[in-house]
C-alpha atoms as a PDB file:
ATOM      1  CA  UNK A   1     -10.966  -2.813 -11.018  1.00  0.00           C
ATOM      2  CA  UNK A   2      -8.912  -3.433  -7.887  1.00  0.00           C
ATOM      3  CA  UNK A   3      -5.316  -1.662  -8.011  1.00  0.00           C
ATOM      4  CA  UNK A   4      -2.313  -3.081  -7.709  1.00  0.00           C
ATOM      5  CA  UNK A   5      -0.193  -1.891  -4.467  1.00  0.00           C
ATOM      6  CA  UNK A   6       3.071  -0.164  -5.071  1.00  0.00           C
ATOM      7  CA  UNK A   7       4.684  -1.035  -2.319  1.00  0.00           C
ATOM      8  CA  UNK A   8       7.538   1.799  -1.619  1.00  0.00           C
ATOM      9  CA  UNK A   9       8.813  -0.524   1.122  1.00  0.00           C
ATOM     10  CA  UNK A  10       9.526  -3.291  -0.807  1.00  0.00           C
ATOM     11  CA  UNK A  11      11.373  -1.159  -3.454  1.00  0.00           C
ATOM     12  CA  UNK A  12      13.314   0.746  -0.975  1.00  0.00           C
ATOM     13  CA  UNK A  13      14.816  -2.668   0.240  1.00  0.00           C
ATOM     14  CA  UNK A  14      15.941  -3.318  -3.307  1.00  0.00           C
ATOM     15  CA  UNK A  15      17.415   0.139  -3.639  1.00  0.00           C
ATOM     16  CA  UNK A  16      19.537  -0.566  -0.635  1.00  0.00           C
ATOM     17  CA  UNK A  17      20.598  -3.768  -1.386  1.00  0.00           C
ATOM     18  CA  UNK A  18      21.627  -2.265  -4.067  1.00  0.00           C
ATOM     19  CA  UNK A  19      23.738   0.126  -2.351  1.00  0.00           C
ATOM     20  CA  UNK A  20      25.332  -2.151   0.103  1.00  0.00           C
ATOM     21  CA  UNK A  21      27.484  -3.386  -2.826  1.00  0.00           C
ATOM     22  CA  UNK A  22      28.028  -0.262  -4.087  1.00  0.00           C
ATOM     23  CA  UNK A  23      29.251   0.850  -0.668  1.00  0.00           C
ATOM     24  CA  UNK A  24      31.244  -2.452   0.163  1.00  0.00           C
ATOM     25  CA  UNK A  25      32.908  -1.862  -3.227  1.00  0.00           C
ATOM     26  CA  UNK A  26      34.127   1.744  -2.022  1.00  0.00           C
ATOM     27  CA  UNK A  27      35.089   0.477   1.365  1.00  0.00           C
ATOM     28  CA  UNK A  28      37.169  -1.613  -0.027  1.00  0.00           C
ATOM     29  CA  UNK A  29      38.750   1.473  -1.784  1.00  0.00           C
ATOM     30  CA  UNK A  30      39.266   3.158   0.866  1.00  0.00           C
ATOM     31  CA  UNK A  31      36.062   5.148   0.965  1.00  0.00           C
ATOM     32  CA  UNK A  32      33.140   5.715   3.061  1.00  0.00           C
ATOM     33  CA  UNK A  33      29.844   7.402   1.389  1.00  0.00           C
ATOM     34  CA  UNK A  34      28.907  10.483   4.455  1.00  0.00           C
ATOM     35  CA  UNK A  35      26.035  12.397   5.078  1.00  0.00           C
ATOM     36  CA  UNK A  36      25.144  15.154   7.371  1.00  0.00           C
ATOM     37  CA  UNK A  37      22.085  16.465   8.140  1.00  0.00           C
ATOM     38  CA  UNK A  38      21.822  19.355   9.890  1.00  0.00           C
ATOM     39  CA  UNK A  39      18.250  19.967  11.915  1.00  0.00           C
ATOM     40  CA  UNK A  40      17.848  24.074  13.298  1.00  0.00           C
ATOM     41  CA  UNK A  41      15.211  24.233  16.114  1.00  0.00           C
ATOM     42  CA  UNK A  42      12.725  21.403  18.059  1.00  0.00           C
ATOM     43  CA  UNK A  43      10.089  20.674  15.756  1.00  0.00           C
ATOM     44  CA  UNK A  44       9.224  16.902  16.999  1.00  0.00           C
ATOM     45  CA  UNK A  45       8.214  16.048  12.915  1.00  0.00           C
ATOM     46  CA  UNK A  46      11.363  17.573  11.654  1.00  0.00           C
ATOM     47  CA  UNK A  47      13.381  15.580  14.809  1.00  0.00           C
ATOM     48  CA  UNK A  48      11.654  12.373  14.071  1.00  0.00           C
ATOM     49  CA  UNK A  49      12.820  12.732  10.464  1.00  0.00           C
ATOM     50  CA  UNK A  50      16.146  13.126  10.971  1.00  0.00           C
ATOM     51  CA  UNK A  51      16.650  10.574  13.247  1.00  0.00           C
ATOM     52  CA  UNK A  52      14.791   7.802  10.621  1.00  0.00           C
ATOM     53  CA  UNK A  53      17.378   9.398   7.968  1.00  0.00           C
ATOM     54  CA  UNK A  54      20.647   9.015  10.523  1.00  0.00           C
ATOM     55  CA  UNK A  55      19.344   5.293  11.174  1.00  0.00           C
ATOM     56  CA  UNK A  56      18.903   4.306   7.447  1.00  0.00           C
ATOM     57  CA  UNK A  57      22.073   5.774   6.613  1.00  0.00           C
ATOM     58  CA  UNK A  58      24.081   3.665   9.199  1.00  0.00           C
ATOM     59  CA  UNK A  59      21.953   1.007   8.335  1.00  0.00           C
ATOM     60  CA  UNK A  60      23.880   0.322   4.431  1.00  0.00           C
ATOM     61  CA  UNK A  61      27.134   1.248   6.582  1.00  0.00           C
ATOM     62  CA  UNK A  62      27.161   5.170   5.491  1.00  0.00           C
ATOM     63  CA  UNK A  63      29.174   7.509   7.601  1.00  0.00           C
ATOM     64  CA  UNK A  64      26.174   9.738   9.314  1.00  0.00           C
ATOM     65  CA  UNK A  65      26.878  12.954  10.635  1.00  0.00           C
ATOM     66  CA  UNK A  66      23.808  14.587  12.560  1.00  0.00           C
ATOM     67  CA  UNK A  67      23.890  18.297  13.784  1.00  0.00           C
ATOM     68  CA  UNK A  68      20.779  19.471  15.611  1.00  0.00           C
ATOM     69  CA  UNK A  69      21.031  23.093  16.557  1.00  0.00           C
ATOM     70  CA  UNK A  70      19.328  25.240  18.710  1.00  0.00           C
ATOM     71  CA  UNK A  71      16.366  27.317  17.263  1.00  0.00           C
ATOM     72  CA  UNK A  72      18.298  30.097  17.977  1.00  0.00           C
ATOM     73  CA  UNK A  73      21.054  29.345  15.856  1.00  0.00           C
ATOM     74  CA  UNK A  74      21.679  32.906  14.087  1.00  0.00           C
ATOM     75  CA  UNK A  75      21.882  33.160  10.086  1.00  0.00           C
ATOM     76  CA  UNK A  76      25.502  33.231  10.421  1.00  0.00           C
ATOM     77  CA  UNK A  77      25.998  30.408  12.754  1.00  0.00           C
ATOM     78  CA  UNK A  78      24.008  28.048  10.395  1.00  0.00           C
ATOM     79  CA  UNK A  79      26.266  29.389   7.134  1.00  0.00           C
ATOM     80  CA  UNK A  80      29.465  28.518   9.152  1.00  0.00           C
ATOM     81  CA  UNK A  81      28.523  24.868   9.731  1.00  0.00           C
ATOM     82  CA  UNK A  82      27.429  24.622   6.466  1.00  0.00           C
ATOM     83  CA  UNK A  83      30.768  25.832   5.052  1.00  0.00           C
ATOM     84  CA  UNK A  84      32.482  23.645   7.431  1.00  0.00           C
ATOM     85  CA  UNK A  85      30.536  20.382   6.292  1.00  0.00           C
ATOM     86  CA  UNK A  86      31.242  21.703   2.758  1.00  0.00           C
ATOM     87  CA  UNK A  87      35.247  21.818   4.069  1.00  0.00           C
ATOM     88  CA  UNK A  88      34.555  18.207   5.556  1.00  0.00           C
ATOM     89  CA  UNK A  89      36.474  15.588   3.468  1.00  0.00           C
ATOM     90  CA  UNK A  90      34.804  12.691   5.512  1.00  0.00           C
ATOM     91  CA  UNK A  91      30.981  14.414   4.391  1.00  0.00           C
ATOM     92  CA  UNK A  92      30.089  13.804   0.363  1.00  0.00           C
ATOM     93  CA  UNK A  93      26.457  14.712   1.066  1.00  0.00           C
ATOM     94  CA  UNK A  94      25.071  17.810   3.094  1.00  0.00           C
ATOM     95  CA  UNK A  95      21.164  18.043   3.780  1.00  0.00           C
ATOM     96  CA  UNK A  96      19.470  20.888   6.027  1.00  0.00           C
ATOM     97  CA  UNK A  97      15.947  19.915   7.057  1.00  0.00           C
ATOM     98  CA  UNK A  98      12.972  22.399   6.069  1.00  0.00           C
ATOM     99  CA  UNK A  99      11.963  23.918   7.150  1.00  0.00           C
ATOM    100  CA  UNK A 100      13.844  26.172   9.436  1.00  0.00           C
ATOM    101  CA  UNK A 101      12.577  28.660  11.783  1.00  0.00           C
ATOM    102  CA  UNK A 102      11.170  31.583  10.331  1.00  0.00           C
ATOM    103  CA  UNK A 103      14.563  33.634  10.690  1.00  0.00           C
ATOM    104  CA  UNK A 104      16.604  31.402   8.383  1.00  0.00           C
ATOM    105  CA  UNK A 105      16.973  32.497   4.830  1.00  0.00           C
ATOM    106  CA  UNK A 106      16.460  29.345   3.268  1.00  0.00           C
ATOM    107  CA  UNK A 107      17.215  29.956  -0.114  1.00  0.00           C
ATOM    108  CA  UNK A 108      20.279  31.494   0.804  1.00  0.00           C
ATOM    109  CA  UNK A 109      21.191  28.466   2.953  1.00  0.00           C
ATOM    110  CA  UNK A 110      21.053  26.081  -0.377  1.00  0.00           C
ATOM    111  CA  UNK A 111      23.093  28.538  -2.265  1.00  0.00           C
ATOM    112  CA  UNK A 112      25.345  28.072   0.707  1.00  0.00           C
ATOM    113  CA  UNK A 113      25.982  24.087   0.072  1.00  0.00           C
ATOM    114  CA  UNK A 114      28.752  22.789  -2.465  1.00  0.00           C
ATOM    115  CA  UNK A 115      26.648  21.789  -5.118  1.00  0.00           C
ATOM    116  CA  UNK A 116      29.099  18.485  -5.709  1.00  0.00           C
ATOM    117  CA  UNK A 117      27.457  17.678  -1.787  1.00  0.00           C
ATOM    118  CA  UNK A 118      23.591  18.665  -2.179  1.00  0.00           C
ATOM    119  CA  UNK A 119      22.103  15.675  -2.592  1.00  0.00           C
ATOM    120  CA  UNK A 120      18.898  16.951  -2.081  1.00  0.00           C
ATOM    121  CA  UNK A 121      18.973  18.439  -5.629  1.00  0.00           C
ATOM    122  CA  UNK A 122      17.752  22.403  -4.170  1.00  0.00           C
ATOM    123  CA  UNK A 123      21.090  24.264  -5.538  1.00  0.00           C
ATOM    124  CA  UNK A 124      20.331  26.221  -8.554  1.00  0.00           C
ATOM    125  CA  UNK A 125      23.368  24.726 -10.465  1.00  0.00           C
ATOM    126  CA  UNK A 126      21.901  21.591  -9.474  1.00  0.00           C
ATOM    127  CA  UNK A 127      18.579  22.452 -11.188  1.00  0.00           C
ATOM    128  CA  UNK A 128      19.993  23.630 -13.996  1.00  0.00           C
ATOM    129  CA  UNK A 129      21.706  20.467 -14.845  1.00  0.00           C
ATOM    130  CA  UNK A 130      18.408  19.346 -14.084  1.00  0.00           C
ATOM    131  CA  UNK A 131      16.765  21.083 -17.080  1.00  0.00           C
ATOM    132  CA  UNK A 132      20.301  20.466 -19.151  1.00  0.00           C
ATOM    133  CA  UNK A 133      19.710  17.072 -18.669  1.00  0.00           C
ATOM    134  CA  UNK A 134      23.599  16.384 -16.946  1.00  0.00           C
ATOM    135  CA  UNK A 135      23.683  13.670 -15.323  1.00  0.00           C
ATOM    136  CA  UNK A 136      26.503  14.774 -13.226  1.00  0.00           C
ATOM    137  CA  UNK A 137      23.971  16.644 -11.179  1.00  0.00           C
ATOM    138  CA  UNK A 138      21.547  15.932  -8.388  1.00  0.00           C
ATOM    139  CA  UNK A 139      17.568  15.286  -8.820  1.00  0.00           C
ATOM    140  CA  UNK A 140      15.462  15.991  -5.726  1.00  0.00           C
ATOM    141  CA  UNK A 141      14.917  12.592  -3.897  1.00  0.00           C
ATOM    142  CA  UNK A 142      11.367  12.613  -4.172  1.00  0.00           C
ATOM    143  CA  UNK A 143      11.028  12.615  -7.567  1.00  0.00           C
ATOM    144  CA  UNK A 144      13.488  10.487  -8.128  1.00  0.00           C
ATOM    145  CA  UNK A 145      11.947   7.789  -5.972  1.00  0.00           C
ATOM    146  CA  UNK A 146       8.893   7.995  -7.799  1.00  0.00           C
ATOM    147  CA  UNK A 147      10.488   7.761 -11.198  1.00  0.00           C
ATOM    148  CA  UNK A 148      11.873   4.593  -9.465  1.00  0.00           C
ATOM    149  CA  UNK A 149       8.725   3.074  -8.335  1.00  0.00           C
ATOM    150  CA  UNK A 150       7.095   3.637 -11.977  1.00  0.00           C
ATOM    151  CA  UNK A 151      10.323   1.796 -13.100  1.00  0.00           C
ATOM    152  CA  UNK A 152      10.363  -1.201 -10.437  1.00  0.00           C
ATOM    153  CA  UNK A 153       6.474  -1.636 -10.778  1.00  0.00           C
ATOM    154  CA  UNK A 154       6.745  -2.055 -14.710  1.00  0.00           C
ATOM    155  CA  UNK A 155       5.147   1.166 -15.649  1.00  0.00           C
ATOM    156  CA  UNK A 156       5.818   2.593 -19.215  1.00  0.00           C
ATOM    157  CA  UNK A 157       6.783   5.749 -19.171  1.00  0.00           C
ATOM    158  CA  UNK A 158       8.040   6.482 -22.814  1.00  0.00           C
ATOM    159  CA  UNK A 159       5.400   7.886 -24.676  1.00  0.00           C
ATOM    160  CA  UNK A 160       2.860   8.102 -21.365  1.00  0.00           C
ATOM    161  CA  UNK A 161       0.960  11.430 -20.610  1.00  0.00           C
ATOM    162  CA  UNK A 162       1.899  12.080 -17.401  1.00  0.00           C
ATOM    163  CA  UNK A 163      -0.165  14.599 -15.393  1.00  0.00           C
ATOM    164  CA  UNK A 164       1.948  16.311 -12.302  1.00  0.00           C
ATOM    165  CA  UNK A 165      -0.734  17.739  -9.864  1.00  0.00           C
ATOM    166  CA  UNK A 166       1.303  20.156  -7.615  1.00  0.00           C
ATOM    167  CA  UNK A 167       3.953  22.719  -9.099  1.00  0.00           C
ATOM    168  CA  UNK A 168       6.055  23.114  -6.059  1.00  0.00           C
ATOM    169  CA  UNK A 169      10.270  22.701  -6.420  1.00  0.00           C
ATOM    170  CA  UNK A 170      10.575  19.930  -3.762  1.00  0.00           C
ATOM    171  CA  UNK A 171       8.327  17.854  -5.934  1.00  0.00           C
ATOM    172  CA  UNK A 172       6.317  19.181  -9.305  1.00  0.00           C
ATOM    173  CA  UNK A 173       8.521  20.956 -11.099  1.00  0.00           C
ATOM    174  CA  UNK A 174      11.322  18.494 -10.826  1.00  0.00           C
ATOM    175  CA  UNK A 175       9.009  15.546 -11.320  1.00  0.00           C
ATOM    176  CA  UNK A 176       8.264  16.847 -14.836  1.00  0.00           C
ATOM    177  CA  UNK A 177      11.213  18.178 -15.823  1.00  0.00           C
ATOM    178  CA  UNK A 178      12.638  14.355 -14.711  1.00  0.00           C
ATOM    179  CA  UNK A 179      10.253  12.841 -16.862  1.00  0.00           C
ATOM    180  CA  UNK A 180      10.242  14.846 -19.769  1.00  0.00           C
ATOM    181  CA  UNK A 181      13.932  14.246 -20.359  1.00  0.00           C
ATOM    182  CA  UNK A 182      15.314  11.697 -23.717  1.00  0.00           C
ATOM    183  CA  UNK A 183      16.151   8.118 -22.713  1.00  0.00           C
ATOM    184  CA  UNK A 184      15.811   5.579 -20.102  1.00  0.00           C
ATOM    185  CA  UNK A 185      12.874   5.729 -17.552  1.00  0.00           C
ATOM    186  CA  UNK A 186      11.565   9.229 -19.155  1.00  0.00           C
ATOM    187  CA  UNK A 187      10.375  10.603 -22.473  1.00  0.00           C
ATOM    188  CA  UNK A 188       7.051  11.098 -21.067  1.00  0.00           C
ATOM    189  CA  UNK A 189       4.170  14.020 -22.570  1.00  0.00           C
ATOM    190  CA  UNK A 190       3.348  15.789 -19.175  1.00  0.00           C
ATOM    191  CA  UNK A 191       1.395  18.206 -17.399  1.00  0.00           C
ATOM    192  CA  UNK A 192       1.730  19.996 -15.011  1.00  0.00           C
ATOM    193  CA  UNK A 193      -1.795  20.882 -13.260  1.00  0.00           C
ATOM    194  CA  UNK A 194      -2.451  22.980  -9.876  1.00  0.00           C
ATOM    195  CA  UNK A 195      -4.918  24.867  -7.580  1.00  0.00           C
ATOM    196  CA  UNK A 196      -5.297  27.409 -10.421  1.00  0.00           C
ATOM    197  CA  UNK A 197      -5.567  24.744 -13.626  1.00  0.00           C
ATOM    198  CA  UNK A 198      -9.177  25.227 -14.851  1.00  0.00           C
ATOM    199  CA  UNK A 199     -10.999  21.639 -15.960  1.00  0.00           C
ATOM    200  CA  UNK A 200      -8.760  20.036 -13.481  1.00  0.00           C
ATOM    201  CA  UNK A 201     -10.503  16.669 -13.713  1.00  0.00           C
ATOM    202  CA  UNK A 202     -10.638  17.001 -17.610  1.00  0.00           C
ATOM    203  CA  UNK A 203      -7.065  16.884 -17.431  1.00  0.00           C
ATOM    204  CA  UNK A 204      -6.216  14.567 -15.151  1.00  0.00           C
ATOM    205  CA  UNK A 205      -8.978  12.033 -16.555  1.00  0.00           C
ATOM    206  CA  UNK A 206      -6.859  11.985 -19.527  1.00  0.00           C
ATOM    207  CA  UNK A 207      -3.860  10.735 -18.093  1.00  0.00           C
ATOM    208  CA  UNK A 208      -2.344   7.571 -18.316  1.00  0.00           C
ATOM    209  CA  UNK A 209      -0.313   8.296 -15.283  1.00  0.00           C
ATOM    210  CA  UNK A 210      -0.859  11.112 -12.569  1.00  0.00           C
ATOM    211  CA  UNK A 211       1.689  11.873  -9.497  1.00  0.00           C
ATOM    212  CA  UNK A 212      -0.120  13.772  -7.130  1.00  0.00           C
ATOM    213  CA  UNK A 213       1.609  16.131  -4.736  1.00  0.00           C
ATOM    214  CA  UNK A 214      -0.497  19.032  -4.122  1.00  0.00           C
ATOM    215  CA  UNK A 215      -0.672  18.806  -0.305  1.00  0.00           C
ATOM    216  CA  UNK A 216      -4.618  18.564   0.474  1.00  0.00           C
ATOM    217  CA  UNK A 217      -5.892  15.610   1.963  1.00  0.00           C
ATOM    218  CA  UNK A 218      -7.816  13.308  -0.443  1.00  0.00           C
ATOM    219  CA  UNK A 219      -8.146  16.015  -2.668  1.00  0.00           C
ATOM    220  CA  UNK A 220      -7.939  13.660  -6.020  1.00  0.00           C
ATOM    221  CA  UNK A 221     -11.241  11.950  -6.380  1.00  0.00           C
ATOM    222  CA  UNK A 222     -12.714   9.301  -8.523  1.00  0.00           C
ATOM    223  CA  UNK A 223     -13.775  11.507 -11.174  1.00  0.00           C
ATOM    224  CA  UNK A 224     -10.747  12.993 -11.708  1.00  0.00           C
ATOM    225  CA  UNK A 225      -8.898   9.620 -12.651  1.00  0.00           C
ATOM    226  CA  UNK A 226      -9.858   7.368 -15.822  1.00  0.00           C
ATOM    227  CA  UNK A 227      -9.851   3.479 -15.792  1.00  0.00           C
ATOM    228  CA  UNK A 228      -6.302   1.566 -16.060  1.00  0.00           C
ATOM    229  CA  UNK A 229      -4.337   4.675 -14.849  1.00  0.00           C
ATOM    230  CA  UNK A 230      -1.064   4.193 -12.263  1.00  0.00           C
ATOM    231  CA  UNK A 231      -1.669   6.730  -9.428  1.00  0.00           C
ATOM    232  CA  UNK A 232       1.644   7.668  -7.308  1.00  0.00           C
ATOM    233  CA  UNK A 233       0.657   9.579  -3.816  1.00  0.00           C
ATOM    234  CA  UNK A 234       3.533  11.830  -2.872  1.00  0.00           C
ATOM    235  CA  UNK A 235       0.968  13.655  -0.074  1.00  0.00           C
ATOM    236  CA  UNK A 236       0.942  12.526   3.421  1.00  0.00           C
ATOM    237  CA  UNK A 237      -1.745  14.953   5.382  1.00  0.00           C
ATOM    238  CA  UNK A 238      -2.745  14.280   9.117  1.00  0.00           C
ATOM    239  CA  UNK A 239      -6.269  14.330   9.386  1.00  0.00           C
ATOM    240  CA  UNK A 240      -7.571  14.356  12.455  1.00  0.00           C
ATOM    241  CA  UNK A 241      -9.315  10.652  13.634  1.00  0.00           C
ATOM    242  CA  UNK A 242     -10.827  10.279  17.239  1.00  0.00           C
ATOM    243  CA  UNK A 243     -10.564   6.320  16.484  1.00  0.00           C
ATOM    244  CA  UNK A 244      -6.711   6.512  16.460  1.00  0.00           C
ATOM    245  CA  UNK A 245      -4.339   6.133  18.983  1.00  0.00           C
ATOM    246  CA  UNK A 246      -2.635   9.734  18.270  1.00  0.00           C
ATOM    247  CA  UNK A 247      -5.598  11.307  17.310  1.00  0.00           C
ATOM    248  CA  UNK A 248      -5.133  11.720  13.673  1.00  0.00           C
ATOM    249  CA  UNK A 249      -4.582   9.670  10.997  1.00  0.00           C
ATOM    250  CA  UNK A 250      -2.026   9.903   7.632  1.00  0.00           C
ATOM    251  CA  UNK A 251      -3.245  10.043   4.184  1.00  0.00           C
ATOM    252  CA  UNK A 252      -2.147  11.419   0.933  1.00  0.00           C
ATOM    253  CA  UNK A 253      -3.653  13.560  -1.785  1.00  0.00           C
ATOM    254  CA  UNK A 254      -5.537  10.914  -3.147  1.00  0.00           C
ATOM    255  CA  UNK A 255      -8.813   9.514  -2.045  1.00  0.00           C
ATOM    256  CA  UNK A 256      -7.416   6.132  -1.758  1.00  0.00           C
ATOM    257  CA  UNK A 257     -10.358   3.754  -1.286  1.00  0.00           C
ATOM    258  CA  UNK A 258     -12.207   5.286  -4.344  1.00  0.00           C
ATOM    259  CA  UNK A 259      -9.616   5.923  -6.339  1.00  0.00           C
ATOM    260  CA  UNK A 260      -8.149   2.173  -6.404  1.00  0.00           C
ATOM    261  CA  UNK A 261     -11.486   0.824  -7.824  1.00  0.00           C
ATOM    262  CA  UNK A 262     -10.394   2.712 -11.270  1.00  0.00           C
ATOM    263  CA  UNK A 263      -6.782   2.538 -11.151  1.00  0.00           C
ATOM    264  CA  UNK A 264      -4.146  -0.308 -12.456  1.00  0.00           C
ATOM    265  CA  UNK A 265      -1.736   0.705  -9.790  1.00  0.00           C
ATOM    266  CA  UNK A 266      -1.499   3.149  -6.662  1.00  0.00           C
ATOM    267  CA  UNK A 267       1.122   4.124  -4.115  1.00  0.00           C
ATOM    268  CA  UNK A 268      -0.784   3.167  -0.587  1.00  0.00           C
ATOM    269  CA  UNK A 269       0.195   6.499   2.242  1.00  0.00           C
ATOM    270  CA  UNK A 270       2.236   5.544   4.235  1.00  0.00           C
ATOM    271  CA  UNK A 271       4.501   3.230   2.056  1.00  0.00           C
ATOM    272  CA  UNK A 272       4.250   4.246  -0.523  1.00  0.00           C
ATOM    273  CA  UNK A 273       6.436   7.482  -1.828  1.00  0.00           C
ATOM    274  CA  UNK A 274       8.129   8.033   1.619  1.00  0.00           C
ATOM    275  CA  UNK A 275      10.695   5.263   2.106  1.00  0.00           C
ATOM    276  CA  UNK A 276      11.781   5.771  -1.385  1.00  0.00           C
ATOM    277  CA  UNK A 277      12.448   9.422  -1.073  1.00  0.00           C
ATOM    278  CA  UNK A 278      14.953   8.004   2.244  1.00  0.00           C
ATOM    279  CA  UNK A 279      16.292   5.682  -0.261  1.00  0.00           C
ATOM    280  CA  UNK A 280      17.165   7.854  -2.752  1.00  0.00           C
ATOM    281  CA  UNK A 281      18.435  10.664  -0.455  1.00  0.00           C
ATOM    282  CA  UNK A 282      21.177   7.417   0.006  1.00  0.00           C
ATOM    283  CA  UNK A 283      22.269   6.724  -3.112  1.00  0.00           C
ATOM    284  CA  UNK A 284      22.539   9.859  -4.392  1.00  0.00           C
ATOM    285  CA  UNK A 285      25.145  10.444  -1.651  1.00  0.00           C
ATOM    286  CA  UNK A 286      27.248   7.150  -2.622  1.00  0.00           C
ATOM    287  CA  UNK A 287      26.759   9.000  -6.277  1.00  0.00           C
ATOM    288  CA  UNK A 288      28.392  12.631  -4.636  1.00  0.00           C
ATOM    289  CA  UNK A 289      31.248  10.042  -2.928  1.00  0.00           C
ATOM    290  CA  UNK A 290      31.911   8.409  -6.478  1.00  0.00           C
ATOM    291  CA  UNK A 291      32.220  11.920  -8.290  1.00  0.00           C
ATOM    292  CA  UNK A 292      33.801  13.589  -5.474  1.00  0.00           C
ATOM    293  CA  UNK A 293      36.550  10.802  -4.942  1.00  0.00           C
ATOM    294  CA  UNK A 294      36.977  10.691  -8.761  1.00  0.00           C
ATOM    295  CA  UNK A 295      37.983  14.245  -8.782  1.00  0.00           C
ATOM    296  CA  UNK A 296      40.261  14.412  -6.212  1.00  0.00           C
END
């Protein structure tokens, strides 16, 4: 069996065309949907990130706001530009990059952000509306995007077993909790597997869908998927690849080649998962404008 391609790309587009009514709509209001991210230190993946995310925000006509600190920003320094951006009537949406240098409490750094601006999902009041099910809160953009491309590819989720390889709070645990929620696009059986799960491939085998974000390289294999099942690849790994121009290649968790023989559909790395999580970093800041505006 030959897989369909998911193509994250594709959907992305249709998220933001989406989005540029949503946006023209507020415009015309008055309003302006803004982000900021805020980069601390030079790491060149982290740099190159944040400038694709200042692009695509400009790109649907969001106000972007980019800070990019030095690495020796201090603990303090990096809480008062957060509580400035928080302060920031022109900002709805606040993002800090991960991670930061090893000197940065991170944790305390989300606890830090107005949770009505972290549209990145990471503040604990945000996760708890998470696992109330309030949809006045934020969902972590990864998950989200993949709930999206299940939804835009045709994929039945109601009723599915859905196995979440990787237990992580970026990704695993919000995936599931996301799925296993009543109504539209959810009410899913899942579970969640990881390095520890014993019968791993007994489990997964038995799914009718499997996200995979466990961050090894190819690490899901053909025997640990059944026939007919819709494969999304949150990983991308660089491997290294003396044919390539860089060196290395991308891939994801999954073992692409074999694995699309068996499966009915599969994210392809890169395009897949990545351009959606982008996507949906967008509109859940033109969702933080809406609420914030409403309230004000």
């Amino acid at each position: 069996m030959a897989a369909r391609i998911i193509d994250g790309r594709a959907v992305a587009e249709s998220v933001y065309a989406q989005l540029r009514g949503e946006i023209a709509e507020l415009k015309a209001r008055g309003l302006t949907p803004g982000l900021a991210v805020v980069l601390v230190g030079d790491d060149p993946a982290s740099r190159a990130y944040v400038r694709s995310k200042d692009k695509m925000c400009r790109e649907p006509g969001l106000h972007s706001v980019k800070l990019e600190l030095p690495g020796a920003t201090t603990q303090e320094e990096l809480l008062a530009q957060v509580a400035a951006l928080n302060r920031d009537p022109a900002v709805h949406g606040i993002l800090v990059q991960s991670p930061p240098p090893p000197h940065i409490d991170e944790a305390a750094i989300v606890r830090a952000l107005d949770p009505a601006k972290d549209v990145d999902g990471f503040h604990p009041l945000n996760v708890a509306k998470l696992v109330l099910e309030d949809e006045t809160g934020f969902v972590p953009c990864t998950p989200l995007g993949c709930q999206r491309l299940l939804v835009e590819s045709g994929v039945e989720i109601s009723g599915a077993h859905v196995v979440v390889l990787g237990r992580s709070m970026i990704v695993g645990k919000p995936m599931a909790l996301l799925l296993m929620r009543k109504g539209k696009a959810a009410d899913a059986t899942v579970t969640v597997v990881h390095s520890r799960t014993r019968n791993l491939p007994e489990i997964t085998r038995s799914a009718d869908i499997i996200i995979a974000a466990i961050g090894r390289a190819e690490f899901l294999k053909a025997d640990h998927v059944r026939a007919g099942v819709v494969v999304i690849d949150v990983g991308i790994n660089r491997v290294d690849d003396a044919s390539a121009p860089r060196g290395y290649k991308l891939v994801g968790d999954v073992a692409f080649s074999e694995v699309a023989e068996k499966a009915m559909a599969i994210t392809p790395v890169p395009g897949g998962v990545g351009p959606m999580t982008i996507a949906m970093l967008m509109a859940n800041t033109v969702k933080a404008c809406r609420q914030i505006t409403a309230q004000s």
